[in-house]
PDB file of N, CA and C in Angstrom:
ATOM      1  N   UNK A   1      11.594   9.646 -20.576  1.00  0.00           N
ATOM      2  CA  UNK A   1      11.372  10.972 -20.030  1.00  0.00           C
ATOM      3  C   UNK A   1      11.597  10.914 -18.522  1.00  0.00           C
ATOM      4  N   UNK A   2      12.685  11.894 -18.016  1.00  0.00           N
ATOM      5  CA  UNK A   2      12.836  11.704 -16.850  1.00  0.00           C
ATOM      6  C   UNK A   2      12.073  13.176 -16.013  1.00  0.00           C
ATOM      7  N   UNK A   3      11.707  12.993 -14.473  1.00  0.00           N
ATOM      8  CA  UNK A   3      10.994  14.312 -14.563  1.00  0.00           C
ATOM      9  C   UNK A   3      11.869  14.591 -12.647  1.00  0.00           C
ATOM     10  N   UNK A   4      12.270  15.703 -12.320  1.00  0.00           N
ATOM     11  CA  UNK A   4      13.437  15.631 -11.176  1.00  0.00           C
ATOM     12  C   UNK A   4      12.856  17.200 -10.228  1.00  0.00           C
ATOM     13  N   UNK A   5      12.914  16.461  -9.065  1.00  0.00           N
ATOM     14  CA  UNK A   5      12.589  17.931  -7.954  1.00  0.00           C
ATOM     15  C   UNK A   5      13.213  17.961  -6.943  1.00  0.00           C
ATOM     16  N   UNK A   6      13.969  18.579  -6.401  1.00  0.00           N
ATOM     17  CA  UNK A   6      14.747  18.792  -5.513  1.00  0.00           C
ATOM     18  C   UNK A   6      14.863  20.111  -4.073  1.00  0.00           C
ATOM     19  N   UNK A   7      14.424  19.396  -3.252  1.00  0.00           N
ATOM     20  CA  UNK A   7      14.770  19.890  -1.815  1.00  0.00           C
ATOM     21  C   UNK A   7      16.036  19.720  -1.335  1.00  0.00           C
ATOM     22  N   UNK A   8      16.305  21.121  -0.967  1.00  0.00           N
ATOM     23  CA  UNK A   8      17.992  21.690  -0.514  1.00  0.00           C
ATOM     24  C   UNK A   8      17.426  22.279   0.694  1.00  0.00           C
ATOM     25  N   UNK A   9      18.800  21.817   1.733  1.00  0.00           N
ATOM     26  CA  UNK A   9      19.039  22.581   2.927  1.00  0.00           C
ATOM     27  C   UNK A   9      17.666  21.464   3.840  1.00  0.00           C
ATOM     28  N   UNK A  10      17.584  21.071   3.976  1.00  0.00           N
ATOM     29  CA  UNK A  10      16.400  20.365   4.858  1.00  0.00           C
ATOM     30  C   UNK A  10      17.036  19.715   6.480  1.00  0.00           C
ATOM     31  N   UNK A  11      16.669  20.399   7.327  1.00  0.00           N
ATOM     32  CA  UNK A  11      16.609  20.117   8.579  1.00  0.00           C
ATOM     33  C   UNK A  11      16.742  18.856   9.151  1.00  0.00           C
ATOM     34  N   UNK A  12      17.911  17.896   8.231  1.00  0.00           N
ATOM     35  CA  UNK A  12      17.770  16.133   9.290  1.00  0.00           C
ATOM     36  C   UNK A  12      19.345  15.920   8.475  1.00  0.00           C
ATOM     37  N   UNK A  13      19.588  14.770   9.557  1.00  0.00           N
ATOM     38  CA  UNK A  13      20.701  14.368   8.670  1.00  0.00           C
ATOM     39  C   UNK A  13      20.816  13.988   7.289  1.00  0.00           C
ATOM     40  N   UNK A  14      21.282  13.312   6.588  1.00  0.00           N
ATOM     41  CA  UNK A  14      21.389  12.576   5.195  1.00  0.00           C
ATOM     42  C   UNK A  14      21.420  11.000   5.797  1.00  0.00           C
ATOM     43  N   UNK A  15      22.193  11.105   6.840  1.00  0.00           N
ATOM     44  CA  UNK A  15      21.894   9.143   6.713  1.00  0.00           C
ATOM     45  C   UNK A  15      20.458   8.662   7.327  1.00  0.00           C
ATOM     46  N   UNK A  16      19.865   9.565   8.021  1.00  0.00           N
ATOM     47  CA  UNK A  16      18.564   9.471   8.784  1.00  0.00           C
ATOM     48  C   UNK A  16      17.157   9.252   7.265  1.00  0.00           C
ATOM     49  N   UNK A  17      17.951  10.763   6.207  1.00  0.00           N
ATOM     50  CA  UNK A  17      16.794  10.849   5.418  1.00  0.00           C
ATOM     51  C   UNK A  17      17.116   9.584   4.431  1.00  0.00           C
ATOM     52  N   UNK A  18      18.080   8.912   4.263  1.00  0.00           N
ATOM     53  CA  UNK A  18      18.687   7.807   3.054  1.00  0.00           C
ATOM     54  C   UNK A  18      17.900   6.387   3.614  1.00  0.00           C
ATOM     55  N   UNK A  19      17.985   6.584   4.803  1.00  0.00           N
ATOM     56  CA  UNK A  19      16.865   5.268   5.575  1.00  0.00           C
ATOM     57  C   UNK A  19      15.649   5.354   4.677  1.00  0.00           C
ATOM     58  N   UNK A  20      14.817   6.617   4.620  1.00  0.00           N
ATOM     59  CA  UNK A  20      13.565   6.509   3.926  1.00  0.00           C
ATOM     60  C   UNK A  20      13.723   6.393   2.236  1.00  0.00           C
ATOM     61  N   UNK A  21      14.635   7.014   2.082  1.00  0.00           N
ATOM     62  CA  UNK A  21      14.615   6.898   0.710  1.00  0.00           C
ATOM     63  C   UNK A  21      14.826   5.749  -0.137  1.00  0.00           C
ATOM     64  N   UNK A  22      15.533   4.447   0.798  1.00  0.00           N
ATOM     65  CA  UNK A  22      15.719   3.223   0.542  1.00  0.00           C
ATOM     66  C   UNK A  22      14.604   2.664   0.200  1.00  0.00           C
ATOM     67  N   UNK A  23      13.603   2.743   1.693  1.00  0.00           N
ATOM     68  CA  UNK A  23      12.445   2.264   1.360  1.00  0.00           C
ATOM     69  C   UNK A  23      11.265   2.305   0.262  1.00  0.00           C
ATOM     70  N   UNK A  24      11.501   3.462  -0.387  1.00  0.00           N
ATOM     71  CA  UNK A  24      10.436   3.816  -2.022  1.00  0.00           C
ATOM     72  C   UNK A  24      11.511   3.978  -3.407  1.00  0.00           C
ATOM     73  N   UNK A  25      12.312   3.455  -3.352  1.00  0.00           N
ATOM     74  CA  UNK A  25      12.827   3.488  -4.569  1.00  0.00           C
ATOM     75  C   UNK A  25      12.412   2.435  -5.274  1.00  0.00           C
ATOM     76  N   UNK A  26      12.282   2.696  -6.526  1.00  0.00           N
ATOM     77  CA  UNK A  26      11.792   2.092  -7.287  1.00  0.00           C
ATOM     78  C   UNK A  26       9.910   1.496  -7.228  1.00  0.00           C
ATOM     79  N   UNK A  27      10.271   1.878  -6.619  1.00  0.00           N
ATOM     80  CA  UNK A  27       8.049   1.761  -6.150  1.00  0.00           C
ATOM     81  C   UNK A  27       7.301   3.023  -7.178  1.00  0.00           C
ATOM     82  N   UNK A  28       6.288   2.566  -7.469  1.00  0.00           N
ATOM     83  CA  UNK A  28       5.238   3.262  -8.456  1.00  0.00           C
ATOM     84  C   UNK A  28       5.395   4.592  -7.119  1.00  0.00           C
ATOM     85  N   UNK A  29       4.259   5.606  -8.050  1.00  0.00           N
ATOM     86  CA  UNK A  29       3.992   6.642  -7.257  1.00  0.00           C
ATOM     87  C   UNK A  29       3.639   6.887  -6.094  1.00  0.00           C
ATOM     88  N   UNK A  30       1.852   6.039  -6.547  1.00  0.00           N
ATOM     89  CA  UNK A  30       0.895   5.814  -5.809  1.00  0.00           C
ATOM     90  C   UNK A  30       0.975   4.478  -4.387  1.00  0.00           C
ATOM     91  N   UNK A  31       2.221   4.116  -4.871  1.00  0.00           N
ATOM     92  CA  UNK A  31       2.733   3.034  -3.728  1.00  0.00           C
ATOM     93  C   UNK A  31       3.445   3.658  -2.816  1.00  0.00           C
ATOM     94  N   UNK A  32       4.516   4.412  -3.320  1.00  0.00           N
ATOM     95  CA  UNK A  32       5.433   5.478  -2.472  1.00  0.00           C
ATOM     96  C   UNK A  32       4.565   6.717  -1.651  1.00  0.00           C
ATOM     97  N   UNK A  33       3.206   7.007  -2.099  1.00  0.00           N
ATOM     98  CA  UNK A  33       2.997   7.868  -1.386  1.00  0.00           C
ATOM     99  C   UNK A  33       2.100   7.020   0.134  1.00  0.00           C
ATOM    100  N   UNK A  34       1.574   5.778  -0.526  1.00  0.00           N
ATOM    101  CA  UNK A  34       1.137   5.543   0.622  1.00  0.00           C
ATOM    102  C   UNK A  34       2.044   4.718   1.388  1.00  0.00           C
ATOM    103  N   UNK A  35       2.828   4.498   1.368  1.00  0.00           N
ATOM    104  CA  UNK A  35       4.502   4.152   2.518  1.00  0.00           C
ATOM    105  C   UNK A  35       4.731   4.928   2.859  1.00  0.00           C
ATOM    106  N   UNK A  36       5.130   6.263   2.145  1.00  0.00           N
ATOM    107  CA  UNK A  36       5.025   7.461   3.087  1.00  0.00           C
ATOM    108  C   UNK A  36       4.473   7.657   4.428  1.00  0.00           C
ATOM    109  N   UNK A  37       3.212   7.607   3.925  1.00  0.00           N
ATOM    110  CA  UNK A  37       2.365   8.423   4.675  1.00  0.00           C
ATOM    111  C   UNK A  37       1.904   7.803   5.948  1.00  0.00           C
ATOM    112  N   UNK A  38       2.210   6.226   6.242  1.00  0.00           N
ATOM    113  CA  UNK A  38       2.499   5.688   7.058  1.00  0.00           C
ATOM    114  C   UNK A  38       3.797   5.302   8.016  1.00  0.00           C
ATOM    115  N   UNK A  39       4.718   6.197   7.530  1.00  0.00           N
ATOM    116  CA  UNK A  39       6.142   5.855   8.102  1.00  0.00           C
ATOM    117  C   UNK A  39       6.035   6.586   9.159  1.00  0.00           C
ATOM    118  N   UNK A  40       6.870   6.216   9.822  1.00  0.00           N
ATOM    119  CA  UNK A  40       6.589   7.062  11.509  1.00  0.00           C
ATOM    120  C   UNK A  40       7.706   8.177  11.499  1.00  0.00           C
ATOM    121  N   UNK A  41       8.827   8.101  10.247  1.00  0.00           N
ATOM    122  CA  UNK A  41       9.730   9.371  10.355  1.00  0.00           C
ATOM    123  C   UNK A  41       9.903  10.582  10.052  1.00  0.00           C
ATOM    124  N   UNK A  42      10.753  11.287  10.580  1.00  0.00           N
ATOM    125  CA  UNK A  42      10.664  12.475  10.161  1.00  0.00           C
ATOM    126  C   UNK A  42      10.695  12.653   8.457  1.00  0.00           C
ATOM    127  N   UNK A  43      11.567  11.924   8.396  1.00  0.00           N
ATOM    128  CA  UNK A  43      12.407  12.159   6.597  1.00  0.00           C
ATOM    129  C   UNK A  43      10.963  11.906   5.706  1.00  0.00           C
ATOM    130  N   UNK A  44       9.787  10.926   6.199  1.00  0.00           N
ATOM    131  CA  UNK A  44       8.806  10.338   5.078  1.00  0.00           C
ATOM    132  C   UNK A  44       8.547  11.618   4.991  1.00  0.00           C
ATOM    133  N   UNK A  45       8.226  12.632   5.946  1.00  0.00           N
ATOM    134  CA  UNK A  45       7.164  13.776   5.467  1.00  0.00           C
ATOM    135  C   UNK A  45       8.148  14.552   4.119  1.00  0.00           C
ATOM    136  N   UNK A  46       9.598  14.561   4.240  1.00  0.00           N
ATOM    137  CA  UNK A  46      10.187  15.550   3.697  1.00  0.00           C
ATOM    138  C   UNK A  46       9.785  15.040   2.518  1.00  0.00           C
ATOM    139  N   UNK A  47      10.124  13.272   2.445  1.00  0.00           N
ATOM    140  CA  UNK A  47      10.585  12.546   1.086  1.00  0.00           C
ATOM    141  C   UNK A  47       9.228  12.836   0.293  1.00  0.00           C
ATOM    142  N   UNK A  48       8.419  12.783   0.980  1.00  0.00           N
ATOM    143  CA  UNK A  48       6.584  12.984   0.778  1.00  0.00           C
ATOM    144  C   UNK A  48       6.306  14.429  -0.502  1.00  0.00           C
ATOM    145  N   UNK A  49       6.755  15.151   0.394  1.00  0.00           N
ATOM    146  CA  UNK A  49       6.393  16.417  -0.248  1.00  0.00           C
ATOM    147  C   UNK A  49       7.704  16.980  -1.443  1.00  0.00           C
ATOM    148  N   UNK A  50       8.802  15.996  -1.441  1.00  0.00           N
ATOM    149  CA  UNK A  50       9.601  16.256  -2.694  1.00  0.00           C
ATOM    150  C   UNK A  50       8.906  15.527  -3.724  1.00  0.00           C
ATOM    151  N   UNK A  51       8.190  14.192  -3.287  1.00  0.00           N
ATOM    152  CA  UNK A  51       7.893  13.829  -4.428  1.00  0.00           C
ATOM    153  C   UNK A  51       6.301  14.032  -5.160  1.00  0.00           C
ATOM    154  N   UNK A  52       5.893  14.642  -4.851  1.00  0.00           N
ATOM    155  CA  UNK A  52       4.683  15.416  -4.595  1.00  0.00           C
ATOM    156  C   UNK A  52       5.058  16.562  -5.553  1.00  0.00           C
ATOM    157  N   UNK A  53       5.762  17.061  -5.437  1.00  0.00           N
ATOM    158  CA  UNK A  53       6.590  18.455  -6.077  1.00  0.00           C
ATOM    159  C   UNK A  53       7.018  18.064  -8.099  1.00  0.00           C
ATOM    160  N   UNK A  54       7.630  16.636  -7.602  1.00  0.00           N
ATOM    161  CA  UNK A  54       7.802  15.934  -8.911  1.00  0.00           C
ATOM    162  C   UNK A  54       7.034  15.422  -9.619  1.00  0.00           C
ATOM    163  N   UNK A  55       5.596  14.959  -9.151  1.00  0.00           N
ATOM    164  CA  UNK A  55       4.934  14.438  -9.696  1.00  0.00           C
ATOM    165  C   UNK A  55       3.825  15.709 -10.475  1.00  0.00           C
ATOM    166  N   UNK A  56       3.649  16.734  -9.543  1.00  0.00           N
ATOM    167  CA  UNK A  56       3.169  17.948 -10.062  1.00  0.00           C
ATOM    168  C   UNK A  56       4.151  18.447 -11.013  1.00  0.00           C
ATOM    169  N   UNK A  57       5.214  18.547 -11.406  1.00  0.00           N
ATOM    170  CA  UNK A  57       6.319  18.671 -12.232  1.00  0.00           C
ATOM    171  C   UNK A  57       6.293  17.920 -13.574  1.00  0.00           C
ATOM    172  N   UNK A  58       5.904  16.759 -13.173  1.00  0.00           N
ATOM    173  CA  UNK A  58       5.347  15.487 -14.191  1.00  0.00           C
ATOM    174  C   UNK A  58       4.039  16.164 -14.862  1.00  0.00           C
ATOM    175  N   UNK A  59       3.121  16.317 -14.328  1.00  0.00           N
ATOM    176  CA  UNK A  59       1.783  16.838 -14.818  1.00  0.00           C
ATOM    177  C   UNK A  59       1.710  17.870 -15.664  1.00  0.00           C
ATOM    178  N   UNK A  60       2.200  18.694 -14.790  1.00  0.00           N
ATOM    179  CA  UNK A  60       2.040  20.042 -15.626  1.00  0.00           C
ATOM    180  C   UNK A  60       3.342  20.658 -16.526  1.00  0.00           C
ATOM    181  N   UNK A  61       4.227  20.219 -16.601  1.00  0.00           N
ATOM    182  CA  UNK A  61       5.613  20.880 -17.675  1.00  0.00           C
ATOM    183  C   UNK A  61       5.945  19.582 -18.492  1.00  0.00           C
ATOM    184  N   UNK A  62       5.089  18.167 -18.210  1.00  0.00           N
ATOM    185  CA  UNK A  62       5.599  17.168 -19.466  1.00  0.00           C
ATOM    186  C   UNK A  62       4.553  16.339 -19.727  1.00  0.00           C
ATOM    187  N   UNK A  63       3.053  17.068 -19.055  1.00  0.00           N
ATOM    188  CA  UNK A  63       1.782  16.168 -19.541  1.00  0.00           C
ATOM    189  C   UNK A  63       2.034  14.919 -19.163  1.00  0.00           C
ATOM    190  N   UNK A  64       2.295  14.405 -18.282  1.00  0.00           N
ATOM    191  CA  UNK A  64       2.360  12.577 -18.121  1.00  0.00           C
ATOM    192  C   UNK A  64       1.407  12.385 -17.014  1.00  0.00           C
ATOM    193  N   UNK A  65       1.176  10.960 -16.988  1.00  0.00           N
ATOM    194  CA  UNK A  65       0.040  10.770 -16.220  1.00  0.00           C
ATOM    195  C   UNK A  65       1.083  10.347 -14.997  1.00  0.00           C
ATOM    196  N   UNK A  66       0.246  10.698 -13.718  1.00  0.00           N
ATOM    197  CA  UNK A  66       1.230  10.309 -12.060  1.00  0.00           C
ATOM    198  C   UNK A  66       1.100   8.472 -12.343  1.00  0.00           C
ATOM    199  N   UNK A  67       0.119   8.176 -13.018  1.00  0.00           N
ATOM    200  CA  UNK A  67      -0.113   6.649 -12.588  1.00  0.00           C
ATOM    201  C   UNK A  67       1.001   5.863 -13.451  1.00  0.00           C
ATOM    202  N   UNK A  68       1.574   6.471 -14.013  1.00  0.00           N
ATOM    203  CA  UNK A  68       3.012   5.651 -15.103  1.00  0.00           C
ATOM    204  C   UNK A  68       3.633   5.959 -14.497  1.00  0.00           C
ATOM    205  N   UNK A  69       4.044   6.555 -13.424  1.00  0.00           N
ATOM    206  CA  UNK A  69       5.305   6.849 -12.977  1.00  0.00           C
ATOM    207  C   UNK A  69       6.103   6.230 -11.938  1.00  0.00           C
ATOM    208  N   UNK A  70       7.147   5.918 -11.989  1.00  0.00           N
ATOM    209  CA  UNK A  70       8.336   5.140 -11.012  1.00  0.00           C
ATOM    210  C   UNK A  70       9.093   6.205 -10.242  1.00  0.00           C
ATOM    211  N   UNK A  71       9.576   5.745  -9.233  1.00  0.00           N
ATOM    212  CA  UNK A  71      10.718   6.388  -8.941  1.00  0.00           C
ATOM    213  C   UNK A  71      11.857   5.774  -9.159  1.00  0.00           C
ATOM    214  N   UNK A  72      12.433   6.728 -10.278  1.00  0.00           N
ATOM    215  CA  UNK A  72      13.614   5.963 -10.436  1.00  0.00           C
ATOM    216  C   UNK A  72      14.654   6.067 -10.005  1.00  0.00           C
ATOM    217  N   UNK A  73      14.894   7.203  -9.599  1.00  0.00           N
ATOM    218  CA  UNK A  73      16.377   7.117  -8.578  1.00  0.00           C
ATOM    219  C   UNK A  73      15.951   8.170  -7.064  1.00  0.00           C
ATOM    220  N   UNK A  74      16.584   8.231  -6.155  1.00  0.00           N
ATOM    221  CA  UNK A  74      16.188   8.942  -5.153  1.00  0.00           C
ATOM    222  C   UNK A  74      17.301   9.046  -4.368  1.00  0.00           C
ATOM    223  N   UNK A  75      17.716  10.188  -4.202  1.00  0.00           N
ATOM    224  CA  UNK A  75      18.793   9.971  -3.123  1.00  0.00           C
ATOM    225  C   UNK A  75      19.288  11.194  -2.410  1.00  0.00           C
ATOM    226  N   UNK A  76      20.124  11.221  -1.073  1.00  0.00           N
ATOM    227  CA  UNK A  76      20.294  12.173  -0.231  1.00  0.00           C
ATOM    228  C   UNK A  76      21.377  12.289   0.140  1.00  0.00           C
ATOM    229  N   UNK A  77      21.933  14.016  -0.624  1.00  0.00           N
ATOM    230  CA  UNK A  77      23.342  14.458  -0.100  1.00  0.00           C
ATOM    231  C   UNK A  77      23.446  15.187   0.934  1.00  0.00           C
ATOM    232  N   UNK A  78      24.992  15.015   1.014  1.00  0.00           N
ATOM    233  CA  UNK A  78      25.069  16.289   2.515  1.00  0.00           C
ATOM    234  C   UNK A  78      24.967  17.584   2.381  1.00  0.00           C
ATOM    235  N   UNK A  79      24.222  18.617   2.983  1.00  0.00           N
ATOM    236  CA  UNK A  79      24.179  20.077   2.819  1.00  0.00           C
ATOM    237  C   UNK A  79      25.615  20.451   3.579  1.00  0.00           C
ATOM    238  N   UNK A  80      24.973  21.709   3.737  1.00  0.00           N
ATOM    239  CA  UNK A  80      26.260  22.099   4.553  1.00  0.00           C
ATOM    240  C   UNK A  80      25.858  22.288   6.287  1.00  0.00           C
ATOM    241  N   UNK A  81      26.966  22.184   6.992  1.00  0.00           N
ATOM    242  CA  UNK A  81      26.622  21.677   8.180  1.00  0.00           C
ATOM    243  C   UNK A  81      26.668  23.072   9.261  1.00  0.00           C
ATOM    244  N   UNK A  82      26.022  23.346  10.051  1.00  0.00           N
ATOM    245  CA  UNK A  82      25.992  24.412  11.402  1.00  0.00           C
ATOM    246  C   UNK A  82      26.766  24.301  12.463  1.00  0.00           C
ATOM    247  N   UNK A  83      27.984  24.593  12.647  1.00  0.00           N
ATOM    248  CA  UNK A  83      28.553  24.288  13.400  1.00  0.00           C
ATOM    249  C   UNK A  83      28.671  25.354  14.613  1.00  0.00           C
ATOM    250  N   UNK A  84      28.164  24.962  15.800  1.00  0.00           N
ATOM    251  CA  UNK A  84      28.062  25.703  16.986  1.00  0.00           C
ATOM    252  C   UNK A  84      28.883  25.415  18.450  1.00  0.00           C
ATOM    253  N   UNK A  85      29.170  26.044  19.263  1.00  0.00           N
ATOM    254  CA  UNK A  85      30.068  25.428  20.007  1.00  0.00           C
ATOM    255  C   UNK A  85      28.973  25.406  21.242  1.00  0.00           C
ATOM    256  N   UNK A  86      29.559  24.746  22.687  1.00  0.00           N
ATOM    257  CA  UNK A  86      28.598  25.181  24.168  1.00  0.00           C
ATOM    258  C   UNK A  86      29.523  25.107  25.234  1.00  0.00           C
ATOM    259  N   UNK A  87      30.063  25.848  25.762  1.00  0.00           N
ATOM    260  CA  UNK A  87      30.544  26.000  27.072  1.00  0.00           C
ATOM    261  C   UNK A  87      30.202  24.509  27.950  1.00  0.00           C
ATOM    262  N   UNK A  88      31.767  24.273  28.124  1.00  0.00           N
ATOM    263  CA  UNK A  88      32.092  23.008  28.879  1.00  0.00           C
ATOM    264  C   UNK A  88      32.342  23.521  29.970  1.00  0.00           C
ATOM    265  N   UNK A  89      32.812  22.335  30.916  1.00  0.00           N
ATOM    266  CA  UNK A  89      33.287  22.347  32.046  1.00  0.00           C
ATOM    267  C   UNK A  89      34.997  22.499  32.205  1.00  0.00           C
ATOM    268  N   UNK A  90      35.097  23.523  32.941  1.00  0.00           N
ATOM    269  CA  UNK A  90      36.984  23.400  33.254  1.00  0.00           C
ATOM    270  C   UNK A  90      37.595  24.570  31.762  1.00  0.00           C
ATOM    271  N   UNK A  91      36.473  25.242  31.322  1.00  0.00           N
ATOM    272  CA  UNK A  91      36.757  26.395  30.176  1.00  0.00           C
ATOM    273  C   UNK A  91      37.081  25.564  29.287  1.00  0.00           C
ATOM    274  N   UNK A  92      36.481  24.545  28.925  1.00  0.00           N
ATOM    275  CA  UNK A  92      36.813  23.510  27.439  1.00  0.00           C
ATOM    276  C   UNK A  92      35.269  24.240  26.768  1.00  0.00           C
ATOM    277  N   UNK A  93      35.155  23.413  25.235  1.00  0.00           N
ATOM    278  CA  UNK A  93      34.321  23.625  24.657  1.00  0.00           C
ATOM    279  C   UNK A  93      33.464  22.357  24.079  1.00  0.00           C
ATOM    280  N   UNK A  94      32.314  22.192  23.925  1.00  0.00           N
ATOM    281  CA  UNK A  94      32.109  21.211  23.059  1.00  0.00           C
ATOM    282  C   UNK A  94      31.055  21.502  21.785  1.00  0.00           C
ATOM    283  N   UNK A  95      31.837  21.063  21.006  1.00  0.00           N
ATOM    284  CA  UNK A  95      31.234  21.738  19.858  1.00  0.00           C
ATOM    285  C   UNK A  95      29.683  20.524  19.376  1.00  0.00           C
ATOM    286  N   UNK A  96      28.869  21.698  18.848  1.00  0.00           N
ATOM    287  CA  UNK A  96      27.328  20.781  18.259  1.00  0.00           C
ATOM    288  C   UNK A  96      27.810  21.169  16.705  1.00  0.00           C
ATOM    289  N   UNK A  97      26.939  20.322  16.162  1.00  0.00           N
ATOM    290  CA  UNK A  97      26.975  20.193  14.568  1.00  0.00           C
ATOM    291  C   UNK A  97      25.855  19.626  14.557  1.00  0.00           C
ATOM    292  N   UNK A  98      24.823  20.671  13.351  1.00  0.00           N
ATOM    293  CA  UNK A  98      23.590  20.460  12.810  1.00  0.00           C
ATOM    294  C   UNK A  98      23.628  20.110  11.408  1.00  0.00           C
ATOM    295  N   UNK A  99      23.202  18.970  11.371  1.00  0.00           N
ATOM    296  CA  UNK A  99      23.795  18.597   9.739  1.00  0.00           C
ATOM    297  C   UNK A  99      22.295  18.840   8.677  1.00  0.00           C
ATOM    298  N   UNK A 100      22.252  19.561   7.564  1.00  0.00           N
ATOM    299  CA  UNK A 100      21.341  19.299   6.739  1.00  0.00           C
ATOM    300  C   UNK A 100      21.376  18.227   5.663  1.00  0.00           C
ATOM    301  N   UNK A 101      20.290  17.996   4.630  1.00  0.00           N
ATOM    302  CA  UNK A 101      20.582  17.373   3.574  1.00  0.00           C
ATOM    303  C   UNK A 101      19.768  18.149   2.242  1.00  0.00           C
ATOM    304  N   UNK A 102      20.282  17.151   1.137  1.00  0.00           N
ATOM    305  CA  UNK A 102      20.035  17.625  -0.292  1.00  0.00           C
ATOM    306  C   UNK A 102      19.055  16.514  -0.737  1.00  0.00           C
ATOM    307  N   UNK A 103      17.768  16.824  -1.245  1.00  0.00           N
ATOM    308  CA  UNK A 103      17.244  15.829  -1.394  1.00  0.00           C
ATOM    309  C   UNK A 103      16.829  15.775  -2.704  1.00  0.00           C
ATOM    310  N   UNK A 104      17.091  14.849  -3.797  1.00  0.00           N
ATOM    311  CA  UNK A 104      16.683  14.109  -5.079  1.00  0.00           C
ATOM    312  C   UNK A 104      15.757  13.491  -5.266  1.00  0.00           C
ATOM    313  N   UNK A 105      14.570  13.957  -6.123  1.00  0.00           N
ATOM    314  CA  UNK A 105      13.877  12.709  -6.630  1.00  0.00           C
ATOM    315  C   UNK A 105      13.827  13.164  -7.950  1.00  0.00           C
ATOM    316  N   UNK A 106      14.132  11.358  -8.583  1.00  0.00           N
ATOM    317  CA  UNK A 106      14.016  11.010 -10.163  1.00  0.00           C
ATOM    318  C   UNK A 106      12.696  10.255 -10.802  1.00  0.00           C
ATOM    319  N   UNK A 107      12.001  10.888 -11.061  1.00  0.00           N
ATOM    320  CA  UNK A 107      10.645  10.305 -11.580  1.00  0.00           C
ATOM    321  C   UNK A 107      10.849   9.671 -13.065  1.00  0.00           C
ATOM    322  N   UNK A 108      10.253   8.311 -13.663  1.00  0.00           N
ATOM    323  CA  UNK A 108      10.276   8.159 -15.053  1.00  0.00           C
ATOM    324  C   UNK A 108       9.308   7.355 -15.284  1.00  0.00           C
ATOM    325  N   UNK A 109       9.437   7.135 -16.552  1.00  0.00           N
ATOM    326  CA  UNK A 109       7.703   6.269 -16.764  1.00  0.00           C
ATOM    327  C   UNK A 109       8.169   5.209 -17.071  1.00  0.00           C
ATOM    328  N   UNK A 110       6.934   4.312 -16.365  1.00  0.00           N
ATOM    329  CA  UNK A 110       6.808   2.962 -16.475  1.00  0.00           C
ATOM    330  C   UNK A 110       7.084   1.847 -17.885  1.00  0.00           C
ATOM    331  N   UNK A 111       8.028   1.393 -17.685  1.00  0.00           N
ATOM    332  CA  UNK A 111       8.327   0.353 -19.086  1.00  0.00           C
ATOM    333  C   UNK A 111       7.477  -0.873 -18.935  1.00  0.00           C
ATOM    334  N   UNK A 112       7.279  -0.650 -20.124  1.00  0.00           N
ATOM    335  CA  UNK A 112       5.968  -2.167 -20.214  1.00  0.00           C
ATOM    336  C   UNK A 112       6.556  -3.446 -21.066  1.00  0.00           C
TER     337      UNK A 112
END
């Protein structure tokens, strides 16, 4: 039984948020939330509250207990990006780009 929640459009890059997501894959729940919650980055809070989302997802639409649960896959695509320009010097331009991401989590239960 796989159980999946997903945050779109989120305010950070994808390679910034893929740093955190490295770090709890495959870690129990209750392990991932407390790595979380000690990480000093931006992305833990996001990765935090997607999987938070899944595990309440787990509970209540497939009855499973949070304490069987793995993360089994996790991962972060590119959204779509904001592209803005700013007045240079000499009438050039330099353009900014705000990149979002897509964020995955795959919850499943623990094989014994």
């Amino acid at each position: 039984m796989e159980v999946k929640a997903k945050s779109k459009h989120l305010s950070i890059s994808p390679q910034k948020l893929r740093l955190v997501c490295d770090q709890v894959r495959g870690m129990g729940v209750g392990q991932a939330r407390v790595v979380l919650e000690y990480m000093p980055q931006k992305g833990a809070e996001l990765v935090g509250k997607t999987l938070a989302s899944a595990v309440a997802n787990a509970e209540n639409n497939f009855d499973l207990n949070p304490d069987d649960l793995v993360v089994a896959q996790i991962f972060a695509d590119e959204g779509p990006r904001m592209r803005r320009y700013k007045a240079g010097a000499r009438g050039r331009y330099k353009p900014r780009v705000r990149r979002t991401a897509h964020l995955t989590v795959i919850l499943a239960e623990r094989e014994e």
